[in-house]
Protein backbone atom coordinates (compact mmCIF):
# COMPACT_ATOMS: atom_id res chain seq x y z
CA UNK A 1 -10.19 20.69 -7.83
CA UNK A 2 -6.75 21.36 -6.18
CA UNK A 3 -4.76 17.95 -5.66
CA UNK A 4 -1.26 19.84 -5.43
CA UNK A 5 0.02 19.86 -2.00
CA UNK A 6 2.93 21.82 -0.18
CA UNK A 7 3.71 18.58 1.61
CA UNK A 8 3.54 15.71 3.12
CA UNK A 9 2.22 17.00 6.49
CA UNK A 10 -0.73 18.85 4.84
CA UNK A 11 -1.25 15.53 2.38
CA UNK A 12 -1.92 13.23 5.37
CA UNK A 13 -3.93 15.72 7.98
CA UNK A 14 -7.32 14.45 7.89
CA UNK A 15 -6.48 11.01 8.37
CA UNK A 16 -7.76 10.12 11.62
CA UNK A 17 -7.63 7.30 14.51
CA UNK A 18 -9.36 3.90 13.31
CA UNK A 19 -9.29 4.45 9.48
CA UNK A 20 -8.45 1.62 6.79
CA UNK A 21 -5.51 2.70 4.51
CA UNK A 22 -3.44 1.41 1.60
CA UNK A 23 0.27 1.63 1.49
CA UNK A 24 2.07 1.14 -1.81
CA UNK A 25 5.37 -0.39 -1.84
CA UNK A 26 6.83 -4.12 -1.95
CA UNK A 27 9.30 -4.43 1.07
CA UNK A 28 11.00 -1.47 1.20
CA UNK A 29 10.65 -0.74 -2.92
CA UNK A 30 8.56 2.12 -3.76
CA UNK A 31 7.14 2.98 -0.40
CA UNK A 32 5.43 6.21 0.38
CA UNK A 33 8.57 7.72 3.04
CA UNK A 34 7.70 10.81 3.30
CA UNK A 35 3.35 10.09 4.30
CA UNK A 36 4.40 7.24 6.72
CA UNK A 37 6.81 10.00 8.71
CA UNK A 38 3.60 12.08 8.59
CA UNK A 39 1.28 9.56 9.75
CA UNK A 40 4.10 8.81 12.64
CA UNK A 41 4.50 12.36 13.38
CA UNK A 42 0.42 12.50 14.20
CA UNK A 43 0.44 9.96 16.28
CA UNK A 44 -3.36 8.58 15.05
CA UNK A 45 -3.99 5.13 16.47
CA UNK A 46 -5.91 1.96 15.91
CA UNK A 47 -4.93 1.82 12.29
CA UNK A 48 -5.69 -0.69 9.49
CA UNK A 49 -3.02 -1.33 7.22
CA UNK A 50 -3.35 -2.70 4.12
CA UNK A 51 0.26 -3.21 2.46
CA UNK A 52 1.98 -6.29 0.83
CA UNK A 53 4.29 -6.50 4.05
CA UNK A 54 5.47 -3.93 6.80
CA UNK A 55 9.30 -3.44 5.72
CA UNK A 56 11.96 -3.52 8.75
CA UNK A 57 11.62 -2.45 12.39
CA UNK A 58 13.23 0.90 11.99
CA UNK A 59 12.16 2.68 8.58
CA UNK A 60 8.68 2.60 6.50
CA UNK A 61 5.33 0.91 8.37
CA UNK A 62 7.78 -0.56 11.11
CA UNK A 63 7.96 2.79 12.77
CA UNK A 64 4.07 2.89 12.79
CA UNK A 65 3.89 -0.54 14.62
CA UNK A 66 6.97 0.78 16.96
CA UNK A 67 4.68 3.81 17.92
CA UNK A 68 1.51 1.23 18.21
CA UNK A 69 -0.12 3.15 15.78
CA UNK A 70 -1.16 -0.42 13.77
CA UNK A 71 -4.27 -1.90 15.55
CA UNK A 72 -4.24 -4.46 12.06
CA UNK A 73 -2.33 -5.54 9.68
CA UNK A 74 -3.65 -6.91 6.12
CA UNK A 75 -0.26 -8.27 4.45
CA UNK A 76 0.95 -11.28 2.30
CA UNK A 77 4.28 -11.44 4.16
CA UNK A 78 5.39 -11.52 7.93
CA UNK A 79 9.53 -11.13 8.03
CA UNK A 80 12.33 -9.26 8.72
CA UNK A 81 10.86 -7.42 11.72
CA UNK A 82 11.16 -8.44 14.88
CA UNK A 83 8.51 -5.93 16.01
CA UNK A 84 5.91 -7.29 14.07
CA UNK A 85 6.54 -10.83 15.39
CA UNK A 86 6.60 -9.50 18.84
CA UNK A 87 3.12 -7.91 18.51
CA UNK A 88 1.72 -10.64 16.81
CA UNK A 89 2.65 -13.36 19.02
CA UNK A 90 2.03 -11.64 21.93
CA UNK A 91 -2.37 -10.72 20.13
CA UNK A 92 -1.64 -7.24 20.50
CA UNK A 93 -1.81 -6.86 16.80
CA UNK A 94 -4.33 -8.77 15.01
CA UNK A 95 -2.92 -10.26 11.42
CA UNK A 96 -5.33 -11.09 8.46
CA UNK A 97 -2.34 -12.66 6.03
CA UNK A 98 -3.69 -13.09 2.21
CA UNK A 99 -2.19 -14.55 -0.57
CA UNK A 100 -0.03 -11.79 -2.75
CA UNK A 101 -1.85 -12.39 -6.09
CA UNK A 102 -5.73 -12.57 -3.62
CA UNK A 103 -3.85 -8.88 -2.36
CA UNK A 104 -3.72 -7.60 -5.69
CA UNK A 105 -6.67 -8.59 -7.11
CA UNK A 106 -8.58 -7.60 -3.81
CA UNK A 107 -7.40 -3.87 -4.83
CA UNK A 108 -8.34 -4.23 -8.57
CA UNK A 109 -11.88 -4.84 -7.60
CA UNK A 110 -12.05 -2.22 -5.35
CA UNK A 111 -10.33 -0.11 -8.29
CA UNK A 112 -13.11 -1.83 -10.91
CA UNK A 113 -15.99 -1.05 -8.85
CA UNK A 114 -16.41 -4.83 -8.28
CA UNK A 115 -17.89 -6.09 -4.26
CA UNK A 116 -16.26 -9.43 -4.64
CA UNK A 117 -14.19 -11.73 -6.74
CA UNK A 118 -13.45 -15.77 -7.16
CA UNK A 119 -10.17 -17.48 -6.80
CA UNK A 120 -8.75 -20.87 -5.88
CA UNK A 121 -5.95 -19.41 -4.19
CA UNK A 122 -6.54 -20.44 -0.57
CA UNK A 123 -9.19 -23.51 -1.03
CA UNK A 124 -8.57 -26.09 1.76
CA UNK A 125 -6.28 -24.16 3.99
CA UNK A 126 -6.91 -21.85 6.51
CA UNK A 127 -7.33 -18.83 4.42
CA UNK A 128 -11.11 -20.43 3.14
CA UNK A 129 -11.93 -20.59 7.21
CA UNK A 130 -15.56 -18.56 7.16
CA UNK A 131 -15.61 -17.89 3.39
CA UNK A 132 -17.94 -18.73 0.93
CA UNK A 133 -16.89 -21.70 -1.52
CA UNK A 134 -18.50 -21.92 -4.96
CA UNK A 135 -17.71 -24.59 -7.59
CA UNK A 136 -17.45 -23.58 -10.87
CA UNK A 137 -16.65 -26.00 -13.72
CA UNK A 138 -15.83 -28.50 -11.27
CA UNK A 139 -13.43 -26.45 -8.91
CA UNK A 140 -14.04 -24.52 -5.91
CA UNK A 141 -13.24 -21.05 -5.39
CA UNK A 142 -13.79 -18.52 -2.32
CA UNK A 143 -15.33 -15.60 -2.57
CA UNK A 144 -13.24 -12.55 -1.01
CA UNK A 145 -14.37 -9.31 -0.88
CA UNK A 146 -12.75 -6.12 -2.49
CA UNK A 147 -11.02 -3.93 -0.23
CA UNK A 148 -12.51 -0.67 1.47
CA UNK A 149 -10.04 2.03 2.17
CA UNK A 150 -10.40 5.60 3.18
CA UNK A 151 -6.58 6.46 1.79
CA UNK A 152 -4.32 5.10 -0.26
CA UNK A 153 -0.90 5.79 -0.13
CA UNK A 154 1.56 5.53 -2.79
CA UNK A 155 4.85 6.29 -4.21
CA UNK A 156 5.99 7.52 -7.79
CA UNK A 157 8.55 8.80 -9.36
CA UNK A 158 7.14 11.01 -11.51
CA UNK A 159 3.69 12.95 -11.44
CA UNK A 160 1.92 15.98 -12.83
CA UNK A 161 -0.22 18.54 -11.14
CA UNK A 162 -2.94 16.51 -12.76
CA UNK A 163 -1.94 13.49 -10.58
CA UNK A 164 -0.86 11.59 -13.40
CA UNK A 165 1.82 9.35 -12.60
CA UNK A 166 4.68 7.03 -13.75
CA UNK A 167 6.35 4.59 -11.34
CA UNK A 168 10.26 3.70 -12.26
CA UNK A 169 11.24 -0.31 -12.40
CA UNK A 170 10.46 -2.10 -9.51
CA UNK A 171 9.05 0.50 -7.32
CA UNK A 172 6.01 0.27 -9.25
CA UNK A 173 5.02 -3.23 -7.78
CA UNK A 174 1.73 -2.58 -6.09
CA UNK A 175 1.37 0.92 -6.35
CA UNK A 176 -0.97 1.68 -9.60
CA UNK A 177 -2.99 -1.16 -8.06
CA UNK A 178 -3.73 0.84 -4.78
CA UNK A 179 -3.94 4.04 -6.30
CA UNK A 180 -7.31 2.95 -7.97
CA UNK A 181 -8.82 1.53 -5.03
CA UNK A 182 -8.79 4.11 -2.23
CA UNK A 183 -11.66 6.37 -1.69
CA UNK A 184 -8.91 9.37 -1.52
CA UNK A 185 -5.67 8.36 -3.14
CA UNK A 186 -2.49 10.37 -2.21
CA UNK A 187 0.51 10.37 -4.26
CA UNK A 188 4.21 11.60 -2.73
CA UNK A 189 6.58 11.46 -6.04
CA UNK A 190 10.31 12.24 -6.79
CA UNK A 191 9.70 15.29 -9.22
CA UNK A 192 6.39 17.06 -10.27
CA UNK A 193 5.67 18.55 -13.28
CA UNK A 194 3.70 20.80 -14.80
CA UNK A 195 0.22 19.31 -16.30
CA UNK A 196 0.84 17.93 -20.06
CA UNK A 197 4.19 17.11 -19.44
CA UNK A 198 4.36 13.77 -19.14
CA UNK A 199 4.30 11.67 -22.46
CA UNK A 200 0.49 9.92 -22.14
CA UNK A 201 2.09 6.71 -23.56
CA UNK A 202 4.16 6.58 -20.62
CA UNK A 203 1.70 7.66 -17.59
CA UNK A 204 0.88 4.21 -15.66
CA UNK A 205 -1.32 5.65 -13.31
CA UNK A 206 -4.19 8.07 -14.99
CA UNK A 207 -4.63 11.48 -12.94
CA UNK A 208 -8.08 10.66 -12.26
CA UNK A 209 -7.66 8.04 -9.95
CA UNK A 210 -5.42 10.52 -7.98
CA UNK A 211 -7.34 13.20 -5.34
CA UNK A 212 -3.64 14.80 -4.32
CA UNK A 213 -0.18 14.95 -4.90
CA UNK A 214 2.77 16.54 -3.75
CA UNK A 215 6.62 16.06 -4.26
CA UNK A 216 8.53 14.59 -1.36
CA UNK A 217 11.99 14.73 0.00
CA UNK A 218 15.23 13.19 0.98
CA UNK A 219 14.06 9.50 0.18
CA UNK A 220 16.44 7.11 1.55
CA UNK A 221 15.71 4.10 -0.67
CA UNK A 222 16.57 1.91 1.66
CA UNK A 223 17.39 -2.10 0.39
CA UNK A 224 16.47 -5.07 2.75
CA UNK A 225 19.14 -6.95 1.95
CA UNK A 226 22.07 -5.52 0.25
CA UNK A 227 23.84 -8.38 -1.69
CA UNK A 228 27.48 -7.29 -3.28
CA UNK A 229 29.91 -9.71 -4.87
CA UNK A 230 32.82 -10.56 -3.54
CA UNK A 231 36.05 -10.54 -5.83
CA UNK A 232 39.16 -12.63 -4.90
């Protein structure tokens, strides 16, 4: 099976209007830059996003929910764009927020083969609203169900033609978690490399979770809020 890729453009081009995909990244750490531009340049609509949050108006998913390409938007974490306010408040987005550690573990089962999982994250607020509670042991849980995506997304820094990859630091956040749990994972890294030359001790994400890959470009790295100290 070939999972290398020339780029992003070829990566991306049978994702189609009204499909559920993953996007790796915290904020604007680790994001996939290069597949979102892709995904804007297509112009597919009526999108469901599944990401920890959607960055800033003007760079990563914010330019998809500029274009209107977002019909809705599975997060942990509405801020720092305006746009995404806008459309929410105004119903033409519809919002499912879920708690960050519900997010992650929502991915591993998909990842695990797993329909469902337990947690008391959520019990008595308005994230339980229509979902099954279950005591166990004297505490109630909800029942949420493991994600279904047709794509993941993600970002890495390094990967082999295999599709093994290994994130850097911070970046690596809820990538390895995604990669597992889309039907079709694509990976956009910082440097490829031939297959076996990656130490195996070091791979965090094996190649087998991984359908393609391909090396990206020109990453800005952007940081939401640059903080420098000021010296009298």
């Amino acid at each position: 099976m070939k999972k290398v890729f020339d780029n992003a453009d070829e990566a991306v081009k049978d994702i189609s209007d009204g499909q559920v995909i993953m996007l790796g990244g915290f904020g604007l750490c680790g994001i996939p830059e290069n597949s979102i531009t892709a995904l804007v340049k297509k112009n597919i609509k009526e999108l469901t996003c599944i990401s920890n949050n959607a960055g800033v108006d003007d760079f990563g998913i914010g330019l998809m929910l500029q274009q209107k390409q977002v019909k809705k938007m599975i997060a942990s974490y509405v801020g720092e764009n305006a746009e995404f306010e806008r459309q929410l408040l105004s119903g033409e987005l519809e919002v499912e927020l879920v708690p960050q550690g519900t997010l992650a573990t929502r991915c591993l089962a998909a990842g695990y083969g797993m329909p469902a999982i337990f947690t008391p994250a959520g019990v008595g607020t308005e994230v339980a609203e229509g979902k099954e509670v279950r005591n166990f042991n004297g505490k109630d849980y909800l029942l949420e169900h493991a994600f279904d995506a047709d794509f993941a997304i993600v970002k890495a820094w390094k990967g082999d033609e295999q599709g093994n990859l290994i994130y850097k630091d911070t970046a690596r956040n809820f990538n390895p978690l995604m990669a597992m749990a889309g039907k079709i994972t694509i990976a956009e890294v910082e440097e490829l490399v031939p297959a076996g030359t990656l130490d195996p001790n070091h791979i965090h994400t094996p190649g087998i979770y991984v359908q393609r890959i391909f090396q990206g470009k020109n990453y800005e790295k952007r940081i939401e809020q640059r903080t420098v100290k000021t010296i009298s």
